[in-house]
C-alpha atoms as a PDB file:
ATOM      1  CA  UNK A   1     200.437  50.755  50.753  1.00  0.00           C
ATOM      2  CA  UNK A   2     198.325  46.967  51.216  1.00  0.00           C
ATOM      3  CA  UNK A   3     199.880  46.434  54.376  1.00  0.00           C
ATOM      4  CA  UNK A   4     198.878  50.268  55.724  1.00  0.00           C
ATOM      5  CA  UNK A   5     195.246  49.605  54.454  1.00  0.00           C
ATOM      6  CA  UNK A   6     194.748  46.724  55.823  1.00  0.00           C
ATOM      7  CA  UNK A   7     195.665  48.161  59.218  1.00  0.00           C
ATOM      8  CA  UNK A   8     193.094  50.768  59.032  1.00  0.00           C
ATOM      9  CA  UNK A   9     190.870  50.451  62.161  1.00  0.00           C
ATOM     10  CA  UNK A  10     187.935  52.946  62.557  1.00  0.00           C
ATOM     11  CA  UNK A  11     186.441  53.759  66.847  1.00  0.00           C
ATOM     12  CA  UNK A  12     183.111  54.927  68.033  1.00  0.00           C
ATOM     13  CA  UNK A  13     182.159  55.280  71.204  1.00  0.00           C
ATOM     14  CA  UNK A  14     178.447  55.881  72.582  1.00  0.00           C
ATOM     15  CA  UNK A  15     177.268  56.899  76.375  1.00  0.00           C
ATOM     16  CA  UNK A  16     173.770  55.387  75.497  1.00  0.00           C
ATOM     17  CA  UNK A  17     172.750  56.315  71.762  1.00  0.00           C
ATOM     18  CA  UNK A  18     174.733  59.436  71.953  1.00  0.00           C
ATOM     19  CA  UNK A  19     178.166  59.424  70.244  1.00  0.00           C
ATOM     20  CA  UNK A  20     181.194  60.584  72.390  1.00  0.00           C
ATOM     21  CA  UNK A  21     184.187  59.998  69.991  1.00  0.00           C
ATOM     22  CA  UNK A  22     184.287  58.890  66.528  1.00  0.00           C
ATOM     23  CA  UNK A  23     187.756  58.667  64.309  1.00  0.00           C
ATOM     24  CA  UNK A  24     190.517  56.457  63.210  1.00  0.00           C
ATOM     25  CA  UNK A  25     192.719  54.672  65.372  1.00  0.00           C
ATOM     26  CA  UNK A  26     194.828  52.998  62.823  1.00  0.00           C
ATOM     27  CA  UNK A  27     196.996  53.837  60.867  1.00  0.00           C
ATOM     28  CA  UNK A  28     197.374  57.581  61.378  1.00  0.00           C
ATOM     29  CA  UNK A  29     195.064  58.947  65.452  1.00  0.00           C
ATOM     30  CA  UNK A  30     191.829  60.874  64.200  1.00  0.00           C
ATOM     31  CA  UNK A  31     189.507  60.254  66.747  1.00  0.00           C
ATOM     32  CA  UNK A  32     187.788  63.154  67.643  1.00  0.00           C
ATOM     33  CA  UNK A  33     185.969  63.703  71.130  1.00  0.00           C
ATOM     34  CA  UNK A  34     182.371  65.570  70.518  1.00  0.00           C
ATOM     35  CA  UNK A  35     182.712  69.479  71.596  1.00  0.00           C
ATOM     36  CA  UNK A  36     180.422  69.171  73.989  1.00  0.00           C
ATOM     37  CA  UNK A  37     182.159  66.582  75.978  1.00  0.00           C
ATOM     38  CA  UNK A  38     186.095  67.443  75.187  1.00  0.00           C
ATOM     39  CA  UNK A  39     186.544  68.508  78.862  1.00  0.00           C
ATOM     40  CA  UNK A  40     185.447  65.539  80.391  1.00  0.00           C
ATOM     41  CA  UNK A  41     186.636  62.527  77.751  1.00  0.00           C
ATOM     42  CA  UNK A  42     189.169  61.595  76.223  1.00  0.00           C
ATOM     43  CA  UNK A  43     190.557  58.771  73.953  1.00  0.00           C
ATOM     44  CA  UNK A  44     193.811  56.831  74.629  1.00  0.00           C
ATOM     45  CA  UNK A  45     195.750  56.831  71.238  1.00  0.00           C
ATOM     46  CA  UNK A  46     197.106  53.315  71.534  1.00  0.00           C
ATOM     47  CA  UNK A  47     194.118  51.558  73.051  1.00  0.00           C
ATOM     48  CA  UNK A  48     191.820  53.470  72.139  1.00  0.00           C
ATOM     49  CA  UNK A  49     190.473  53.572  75.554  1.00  0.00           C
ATOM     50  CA  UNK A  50     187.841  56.062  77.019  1.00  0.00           C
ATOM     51  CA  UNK A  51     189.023  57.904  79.528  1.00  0.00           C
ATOM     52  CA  UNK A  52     186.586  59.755  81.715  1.00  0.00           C
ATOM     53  CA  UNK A  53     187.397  62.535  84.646  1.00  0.00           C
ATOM     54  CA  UNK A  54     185.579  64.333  86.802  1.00  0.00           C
ATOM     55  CA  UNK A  55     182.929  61.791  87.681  1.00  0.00           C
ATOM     56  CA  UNK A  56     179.547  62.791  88.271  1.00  0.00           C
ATOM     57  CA  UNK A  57     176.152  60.763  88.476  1.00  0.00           C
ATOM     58  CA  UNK A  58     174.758  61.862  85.176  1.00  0.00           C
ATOM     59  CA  UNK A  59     178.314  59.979  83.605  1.00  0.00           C
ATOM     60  CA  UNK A  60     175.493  56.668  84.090  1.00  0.00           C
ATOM     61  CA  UNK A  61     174.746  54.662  81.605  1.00  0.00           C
ATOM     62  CA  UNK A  62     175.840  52.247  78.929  1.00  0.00           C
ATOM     63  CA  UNK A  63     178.796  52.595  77.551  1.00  0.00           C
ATOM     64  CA  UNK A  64     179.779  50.948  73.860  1.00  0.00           C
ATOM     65  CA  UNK A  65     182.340  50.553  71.551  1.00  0.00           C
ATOM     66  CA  UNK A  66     182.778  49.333  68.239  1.00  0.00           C
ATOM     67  CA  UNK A  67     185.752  48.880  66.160  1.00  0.00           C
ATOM     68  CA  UNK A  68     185.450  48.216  62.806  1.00  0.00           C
ATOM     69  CA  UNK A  69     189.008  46.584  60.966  1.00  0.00           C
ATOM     70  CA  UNK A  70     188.284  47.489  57.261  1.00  0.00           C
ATOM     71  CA  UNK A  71     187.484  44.307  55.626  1.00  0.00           C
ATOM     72  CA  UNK A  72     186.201  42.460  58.988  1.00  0.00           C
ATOM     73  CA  UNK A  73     183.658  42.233  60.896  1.00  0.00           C
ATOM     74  CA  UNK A  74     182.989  45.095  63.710  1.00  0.00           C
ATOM     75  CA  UNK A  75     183.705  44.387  67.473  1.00  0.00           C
ATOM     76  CA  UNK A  76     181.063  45.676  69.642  1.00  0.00           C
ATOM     77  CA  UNK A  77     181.438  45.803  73.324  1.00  0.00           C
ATOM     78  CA  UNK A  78     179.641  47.571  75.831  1.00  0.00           C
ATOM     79  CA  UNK A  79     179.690  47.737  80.028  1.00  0.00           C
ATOM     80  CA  UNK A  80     176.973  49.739  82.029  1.00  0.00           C
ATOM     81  CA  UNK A  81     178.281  52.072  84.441  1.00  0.00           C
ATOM     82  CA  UNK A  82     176.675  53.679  87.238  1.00  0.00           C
ATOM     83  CA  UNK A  83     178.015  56.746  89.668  1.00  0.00           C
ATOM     84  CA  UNK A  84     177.278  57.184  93.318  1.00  0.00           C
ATOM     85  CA  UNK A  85     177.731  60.161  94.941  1.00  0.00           C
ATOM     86  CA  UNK A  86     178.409  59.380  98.853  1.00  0.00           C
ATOM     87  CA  UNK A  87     175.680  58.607 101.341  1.00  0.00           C
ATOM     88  CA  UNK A  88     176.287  61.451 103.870  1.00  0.00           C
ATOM     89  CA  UNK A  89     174.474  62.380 106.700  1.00  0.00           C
ATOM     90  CA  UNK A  90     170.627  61.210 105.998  1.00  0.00           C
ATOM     91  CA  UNK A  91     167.901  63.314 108.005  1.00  0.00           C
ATOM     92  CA  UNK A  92     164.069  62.946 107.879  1.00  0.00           C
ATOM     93  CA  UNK A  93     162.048  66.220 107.763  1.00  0.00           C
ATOM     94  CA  UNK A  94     159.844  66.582 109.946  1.00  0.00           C
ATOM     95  CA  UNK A  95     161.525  64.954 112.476  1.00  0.00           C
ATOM     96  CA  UNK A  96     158.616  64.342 114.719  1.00  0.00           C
ATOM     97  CA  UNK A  97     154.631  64.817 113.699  1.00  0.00           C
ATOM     98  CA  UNK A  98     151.471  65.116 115.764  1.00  0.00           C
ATOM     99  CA  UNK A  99     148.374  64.108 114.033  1.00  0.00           C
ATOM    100  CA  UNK A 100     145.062  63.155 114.636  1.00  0.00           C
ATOM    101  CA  UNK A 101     143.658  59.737 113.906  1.00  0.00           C
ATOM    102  CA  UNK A 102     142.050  59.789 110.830  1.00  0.00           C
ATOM    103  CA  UNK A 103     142.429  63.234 109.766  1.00  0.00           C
ATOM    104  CA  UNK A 104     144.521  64.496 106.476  1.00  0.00           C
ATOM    105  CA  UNK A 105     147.739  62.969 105.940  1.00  0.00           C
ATOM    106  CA  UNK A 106     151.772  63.044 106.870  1.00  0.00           C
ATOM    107  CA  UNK A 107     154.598  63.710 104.801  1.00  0.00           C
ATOM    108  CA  UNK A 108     157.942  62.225 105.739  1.00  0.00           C
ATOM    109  CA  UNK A 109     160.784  63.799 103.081  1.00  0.00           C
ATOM    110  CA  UNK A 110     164.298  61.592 103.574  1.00  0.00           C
ATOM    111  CA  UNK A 111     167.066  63.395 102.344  1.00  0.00           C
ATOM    112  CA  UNK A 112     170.154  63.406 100.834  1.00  0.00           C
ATOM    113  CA  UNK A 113     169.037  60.359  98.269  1.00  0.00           C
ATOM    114  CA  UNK A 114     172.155  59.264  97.243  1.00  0.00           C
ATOM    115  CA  UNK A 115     170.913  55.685  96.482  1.00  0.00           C
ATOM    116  CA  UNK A 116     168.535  53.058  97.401  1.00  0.00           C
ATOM    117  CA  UNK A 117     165.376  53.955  99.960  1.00  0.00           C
ATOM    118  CA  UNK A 118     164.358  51.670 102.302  1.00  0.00           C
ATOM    119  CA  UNK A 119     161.911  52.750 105.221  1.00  0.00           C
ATOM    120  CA  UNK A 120     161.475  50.689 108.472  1.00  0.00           C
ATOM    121  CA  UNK A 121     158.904  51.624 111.173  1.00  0.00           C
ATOM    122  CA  UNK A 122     159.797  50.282 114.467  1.00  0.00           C
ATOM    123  CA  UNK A 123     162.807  48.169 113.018  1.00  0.00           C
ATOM    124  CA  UNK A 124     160.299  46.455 110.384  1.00  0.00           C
ATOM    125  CA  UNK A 125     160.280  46.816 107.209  1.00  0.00           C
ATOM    126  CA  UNK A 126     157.248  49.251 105.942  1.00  0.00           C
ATOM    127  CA  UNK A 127     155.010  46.913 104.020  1.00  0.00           C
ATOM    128  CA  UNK A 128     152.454  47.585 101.161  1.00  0.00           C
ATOM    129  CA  UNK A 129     149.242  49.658 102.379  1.00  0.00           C
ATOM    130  CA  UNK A 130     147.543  51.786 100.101  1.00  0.00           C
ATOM    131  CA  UNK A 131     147.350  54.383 102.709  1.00  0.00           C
ATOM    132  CA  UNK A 132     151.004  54.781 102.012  1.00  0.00           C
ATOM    133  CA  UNK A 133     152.500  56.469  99.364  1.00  0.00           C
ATOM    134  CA  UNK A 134     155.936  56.195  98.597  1.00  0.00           C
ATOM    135  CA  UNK A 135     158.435  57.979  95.988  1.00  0.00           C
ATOM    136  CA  UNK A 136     162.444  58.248  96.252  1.00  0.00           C
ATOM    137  CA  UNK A 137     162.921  59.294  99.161  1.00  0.00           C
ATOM    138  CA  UNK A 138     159.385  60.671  99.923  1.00  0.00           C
ATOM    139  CA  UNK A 139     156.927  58.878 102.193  1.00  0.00           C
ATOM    140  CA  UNK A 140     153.177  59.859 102.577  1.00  0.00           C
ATOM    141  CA  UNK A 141     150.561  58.186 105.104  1.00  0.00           C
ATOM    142  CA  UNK A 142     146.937  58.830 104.596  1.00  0.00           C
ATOM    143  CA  UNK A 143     144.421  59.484 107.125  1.00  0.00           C
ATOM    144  CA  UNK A 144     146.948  57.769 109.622  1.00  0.00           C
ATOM    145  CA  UNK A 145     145.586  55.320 112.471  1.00  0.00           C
ATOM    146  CA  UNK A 146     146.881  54.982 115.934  1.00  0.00           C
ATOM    147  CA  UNK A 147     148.368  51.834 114.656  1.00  0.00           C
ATOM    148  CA  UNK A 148     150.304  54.123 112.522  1.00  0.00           C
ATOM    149  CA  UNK A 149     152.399  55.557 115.683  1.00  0.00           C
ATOM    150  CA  UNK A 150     155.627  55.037 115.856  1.00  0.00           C
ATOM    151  CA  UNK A 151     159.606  55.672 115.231  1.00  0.00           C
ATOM    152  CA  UNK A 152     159.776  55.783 111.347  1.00  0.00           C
ATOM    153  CA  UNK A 153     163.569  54.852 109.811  1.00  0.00           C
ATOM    154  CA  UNK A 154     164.940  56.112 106.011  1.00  0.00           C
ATOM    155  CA  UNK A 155     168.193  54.494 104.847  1.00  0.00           C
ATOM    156  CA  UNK A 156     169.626  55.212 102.275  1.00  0.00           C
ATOM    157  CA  UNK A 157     172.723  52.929 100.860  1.00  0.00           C
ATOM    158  CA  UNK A 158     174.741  52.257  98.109  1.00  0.00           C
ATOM    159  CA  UNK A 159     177.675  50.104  96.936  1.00  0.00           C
ATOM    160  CA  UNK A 160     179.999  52.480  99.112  1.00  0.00           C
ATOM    161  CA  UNK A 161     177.752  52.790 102.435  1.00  0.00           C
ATOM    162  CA  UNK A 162     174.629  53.365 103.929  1.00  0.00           C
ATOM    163  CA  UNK A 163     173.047  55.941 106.524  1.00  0.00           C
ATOM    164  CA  UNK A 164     169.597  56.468 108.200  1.00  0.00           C
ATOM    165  CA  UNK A 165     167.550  59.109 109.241  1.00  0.00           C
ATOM    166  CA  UNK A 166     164.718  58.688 112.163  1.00  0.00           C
ATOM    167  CA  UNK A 167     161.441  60.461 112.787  1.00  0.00           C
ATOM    168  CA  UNK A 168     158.623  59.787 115.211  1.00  0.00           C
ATOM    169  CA  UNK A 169     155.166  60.172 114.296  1.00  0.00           C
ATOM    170  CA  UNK A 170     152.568  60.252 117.420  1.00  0.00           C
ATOM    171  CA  UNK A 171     148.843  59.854 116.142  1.00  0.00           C
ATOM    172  CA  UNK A 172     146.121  61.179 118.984  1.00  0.00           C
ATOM    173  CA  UNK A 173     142.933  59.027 119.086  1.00  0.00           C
ATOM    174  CA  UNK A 174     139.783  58.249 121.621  1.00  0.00           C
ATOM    175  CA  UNK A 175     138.935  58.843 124.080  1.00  0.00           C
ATOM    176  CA  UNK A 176     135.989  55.322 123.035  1.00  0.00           C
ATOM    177  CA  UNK A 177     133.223  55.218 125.224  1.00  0.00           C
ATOM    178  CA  UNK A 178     134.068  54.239 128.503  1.00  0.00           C
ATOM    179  CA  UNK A 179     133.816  50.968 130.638  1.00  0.00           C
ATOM    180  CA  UNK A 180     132.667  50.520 133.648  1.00  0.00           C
ATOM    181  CA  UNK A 181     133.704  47.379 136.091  1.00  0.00           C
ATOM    182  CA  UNK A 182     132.846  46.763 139.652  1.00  0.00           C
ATOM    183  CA  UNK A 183     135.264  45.340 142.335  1.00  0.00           C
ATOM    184  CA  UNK A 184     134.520  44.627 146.071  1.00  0.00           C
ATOM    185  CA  UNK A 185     136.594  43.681 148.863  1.00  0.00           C
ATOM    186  CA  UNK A 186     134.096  41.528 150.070  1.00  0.00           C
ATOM    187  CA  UNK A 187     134.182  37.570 148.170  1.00  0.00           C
ATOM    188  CA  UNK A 188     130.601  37.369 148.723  1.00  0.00           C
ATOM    189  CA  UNK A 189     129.525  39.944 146.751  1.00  0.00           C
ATOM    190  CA  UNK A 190     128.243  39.100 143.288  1.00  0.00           C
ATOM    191  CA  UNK A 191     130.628  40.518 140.459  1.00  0.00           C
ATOM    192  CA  UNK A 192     128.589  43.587 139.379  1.00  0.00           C
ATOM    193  CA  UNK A 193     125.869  45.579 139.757  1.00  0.00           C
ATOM    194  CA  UNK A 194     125.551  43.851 143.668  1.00  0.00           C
ATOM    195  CA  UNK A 195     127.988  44.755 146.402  1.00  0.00           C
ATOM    196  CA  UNK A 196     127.514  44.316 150.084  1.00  0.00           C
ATOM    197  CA  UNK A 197     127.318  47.362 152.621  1.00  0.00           C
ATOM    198  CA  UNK A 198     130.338  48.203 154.322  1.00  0.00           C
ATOM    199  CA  UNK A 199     132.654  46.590 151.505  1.00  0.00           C
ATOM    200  CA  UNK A 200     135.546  49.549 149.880  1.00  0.00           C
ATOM    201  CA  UNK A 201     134.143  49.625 146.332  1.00  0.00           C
ATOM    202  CA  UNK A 202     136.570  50.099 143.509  1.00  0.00           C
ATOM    203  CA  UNK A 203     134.829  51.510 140.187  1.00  0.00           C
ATOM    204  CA  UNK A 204     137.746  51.819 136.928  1.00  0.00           C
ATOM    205  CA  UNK A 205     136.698  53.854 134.059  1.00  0.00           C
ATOM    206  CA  UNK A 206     138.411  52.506 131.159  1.00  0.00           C
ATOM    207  CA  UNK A 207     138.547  54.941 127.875  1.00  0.00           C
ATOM    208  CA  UNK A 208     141.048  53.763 125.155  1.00  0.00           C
ATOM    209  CA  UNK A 209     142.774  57.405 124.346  1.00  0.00           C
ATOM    210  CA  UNK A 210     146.223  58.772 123.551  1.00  0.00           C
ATOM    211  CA  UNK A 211     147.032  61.320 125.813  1.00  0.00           C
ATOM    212  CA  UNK A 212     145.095  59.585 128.389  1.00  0.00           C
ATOM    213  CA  UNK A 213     141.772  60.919 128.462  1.00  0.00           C
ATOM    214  CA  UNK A 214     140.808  62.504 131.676  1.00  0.00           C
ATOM    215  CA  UNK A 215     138.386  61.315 133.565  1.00  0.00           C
ATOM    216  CA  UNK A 216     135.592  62.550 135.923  1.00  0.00           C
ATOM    217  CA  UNK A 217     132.851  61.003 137.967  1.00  0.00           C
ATOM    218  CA  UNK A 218     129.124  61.945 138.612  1.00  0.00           C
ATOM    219  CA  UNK A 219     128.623  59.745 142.009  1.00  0.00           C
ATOM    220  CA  UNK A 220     125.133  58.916 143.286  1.00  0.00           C
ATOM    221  CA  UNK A 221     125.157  61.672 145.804  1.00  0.00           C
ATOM    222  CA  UNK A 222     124.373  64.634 144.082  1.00  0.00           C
ATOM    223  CA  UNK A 223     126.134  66.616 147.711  1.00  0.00           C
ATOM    224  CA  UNK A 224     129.538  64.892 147.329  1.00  0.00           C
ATOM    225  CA  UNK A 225     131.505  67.479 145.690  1.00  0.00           C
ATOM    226  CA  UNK A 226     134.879  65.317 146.391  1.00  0.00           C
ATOM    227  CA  UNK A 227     134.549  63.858 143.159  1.00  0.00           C
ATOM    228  CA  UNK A 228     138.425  62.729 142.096  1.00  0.00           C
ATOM    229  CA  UNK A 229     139.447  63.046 138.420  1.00  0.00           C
ATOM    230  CA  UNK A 230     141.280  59.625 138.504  1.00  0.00           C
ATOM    231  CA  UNK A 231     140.184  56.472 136.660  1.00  0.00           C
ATOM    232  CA  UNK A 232     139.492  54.838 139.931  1.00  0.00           C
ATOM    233  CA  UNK A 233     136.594  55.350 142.430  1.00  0.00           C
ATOM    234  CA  UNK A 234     137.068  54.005 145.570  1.00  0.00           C
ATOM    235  CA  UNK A 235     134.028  53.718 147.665  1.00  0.00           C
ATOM    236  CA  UNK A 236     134.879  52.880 151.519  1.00  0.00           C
ATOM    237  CA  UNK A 237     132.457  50.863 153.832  1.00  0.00           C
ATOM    238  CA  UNK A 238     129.912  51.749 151.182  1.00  0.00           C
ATOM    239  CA  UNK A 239     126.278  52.571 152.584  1.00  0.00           C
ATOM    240  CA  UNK A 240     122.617  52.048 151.486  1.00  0.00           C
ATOM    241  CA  UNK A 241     121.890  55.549 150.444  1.00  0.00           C
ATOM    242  CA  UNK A 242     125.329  55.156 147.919  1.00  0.00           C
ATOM    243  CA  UNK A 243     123.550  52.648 145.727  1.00  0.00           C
ATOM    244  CA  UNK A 244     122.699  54.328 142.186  1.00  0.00           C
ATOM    245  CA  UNK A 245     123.719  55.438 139.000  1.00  0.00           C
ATOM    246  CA  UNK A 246     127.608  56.056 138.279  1.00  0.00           C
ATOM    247  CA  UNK A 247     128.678  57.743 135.539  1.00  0.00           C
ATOM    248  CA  UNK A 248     132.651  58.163 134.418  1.00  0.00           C
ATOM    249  CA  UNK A 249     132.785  60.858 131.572  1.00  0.00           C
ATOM    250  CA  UNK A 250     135.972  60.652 129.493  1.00  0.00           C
ATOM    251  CA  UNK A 251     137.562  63.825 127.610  1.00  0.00           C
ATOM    252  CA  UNK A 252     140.693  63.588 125.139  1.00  0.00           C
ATOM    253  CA  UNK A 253     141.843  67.780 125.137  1.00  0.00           C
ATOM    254  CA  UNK A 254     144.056  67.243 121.702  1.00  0.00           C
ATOM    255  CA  UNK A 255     141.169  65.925 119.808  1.00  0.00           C
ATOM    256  CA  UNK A 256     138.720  67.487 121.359  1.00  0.00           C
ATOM    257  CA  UNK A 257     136.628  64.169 121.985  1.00  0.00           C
ATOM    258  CA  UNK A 258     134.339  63.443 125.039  1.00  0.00           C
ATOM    259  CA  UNK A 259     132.249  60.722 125.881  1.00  0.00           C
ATOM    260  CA  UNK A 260     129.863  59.302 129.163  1.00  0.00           C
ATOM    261  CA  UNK A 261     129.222  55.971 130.081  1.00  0.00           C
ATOM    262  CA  UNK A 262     127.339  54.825 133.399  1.00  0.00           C
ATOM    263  CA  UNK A 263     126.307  51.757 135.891  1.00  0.00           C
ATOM    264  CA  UNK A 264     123.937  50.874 138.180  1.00  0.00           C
ATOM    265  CA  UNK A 265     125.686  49.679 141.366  1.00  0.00           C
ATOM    266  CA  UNK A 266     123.385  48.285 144.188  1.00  0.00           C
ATOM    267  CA  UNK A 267     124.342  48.356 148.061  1.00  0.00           C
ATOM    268  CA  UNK A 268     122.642  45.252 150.021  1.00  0.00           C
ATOM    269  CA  UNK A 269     122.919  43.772 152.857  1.00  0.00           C
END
């Protein structure tokens, strides 16, 4: 009878702070499994180990035991556990967005997230901007820039693999109020407003926009209904009676954007 009390050895074990078995593993097996988790655990008799089937991610968490030989001191022992479920195939919804700079805000959602999130844009990683707002697998960019633009990348990975999903996001800006420069095939002419008669007169409208803006020209005769919609004017063996006011006028059609710029250009001799 001293020598089977002795041997009396008591088992609990705990997911967390929530008991999952509790009993006697010594002398006699009494360890009983909680109802609510009798399908899924079980207790090895002789080792008293915790057997768990049927794996699924809310099994996480810490684990403990304690064994308590009557008459010493208890064992305690605990591991933490976590379950993966497997990457898959890792899409980004939308795939592709249009939006206009500064308007609103886009929504990238990254799914399956069966892990850690990481998001790239153009192969770098997405630093800290509090225009960006990120959760799980959800990324959200406030009143988006042009600088904004480009291929956006969600991977996903854990200890058993990793997958990524792509997206592009194209941001429509401009047109900005237009330049105007001067060139002239002939060297003598002063870079300008000057050019000499019978030189070929190139004038570029410049008009930072995405799409292209397009652009058309008011020329200094008010007759000339050749005017080309090209950011290029080319003036050939210009004449006296061209000199005057140029104007390029810029329009962006997806935002809806215009704007007008002009130059003087003088034709001596």
């Amino acid at each position: 009878r001293m020598v089977a009390f002795l041997l009396q050895i008591a088992i609990i074990w705990r997911r967390n702070a929530t008991i999952l078995a509790i009993g006697n593993l010594r002398p006699n097996f009494t360890v009983k499994v909680d109802p609510s988790f009798q399908s899924q655990f079980s207790v090895d008799p002789v080792h008293g180990n915790l057997n768990i089937s049927d794996l699924r991610t809310v099994d996480s968490g810490i684990y403990s035991v304690e064994i308590f030989p009557l008459g010493s001191i208890a064992q305690k022992g605990n591991i933490t556990m976590k379950v993966y479920e497997e990457v898959g195939n890792v899409s980004v919804v939308p795939p592709s967005a249009e939006v206009i700079e500064g308007n609103g805000l886009v929504a990238f959602n990254c799914t399956p997230v069966h892990g850690f999130v990481s998001w790239t844009k153009d192969g770098h990683r997405l630093g800290d901007n509090p225009r960006y707002v990120r959760s799980s697998g959800y990324l959200q960019i406030r009143d988006p820039l042009r600088t904004d633009a480009g291929v956006y990348s969600c991977t996903i990975s854990n200890p058993f693999g990793n997958a990524t999903g792509t997206a592009n996001l194209t941001v429509y800006y401009g047109p900005e109020t237009p330049t105007i420069t001067a060139s002239s095939s002939e060297q003598d002419s002063s870079a300008g407003s000057f050019v000499l008669v019978n030189s070929t007169v190139n004038l570029t409208c410049l008009a930072p926009s995405n799409p292209p803006a397009k652009i058309y020209w008011n020329v200094a005769d008010n007759m000339d209904r050749d005017v080309p919609s090209s950011p290029v004017l080319q003036l050939r063996r210009v004449q006296l009676n061209q000199g005057g006011v140029y104007s390029c006028l810029a329009i962006n059609q997806k935002t809806g954007l215009q704007f007008r710029n002009s130059r003087r250009i003088n034709v001596v001799r």
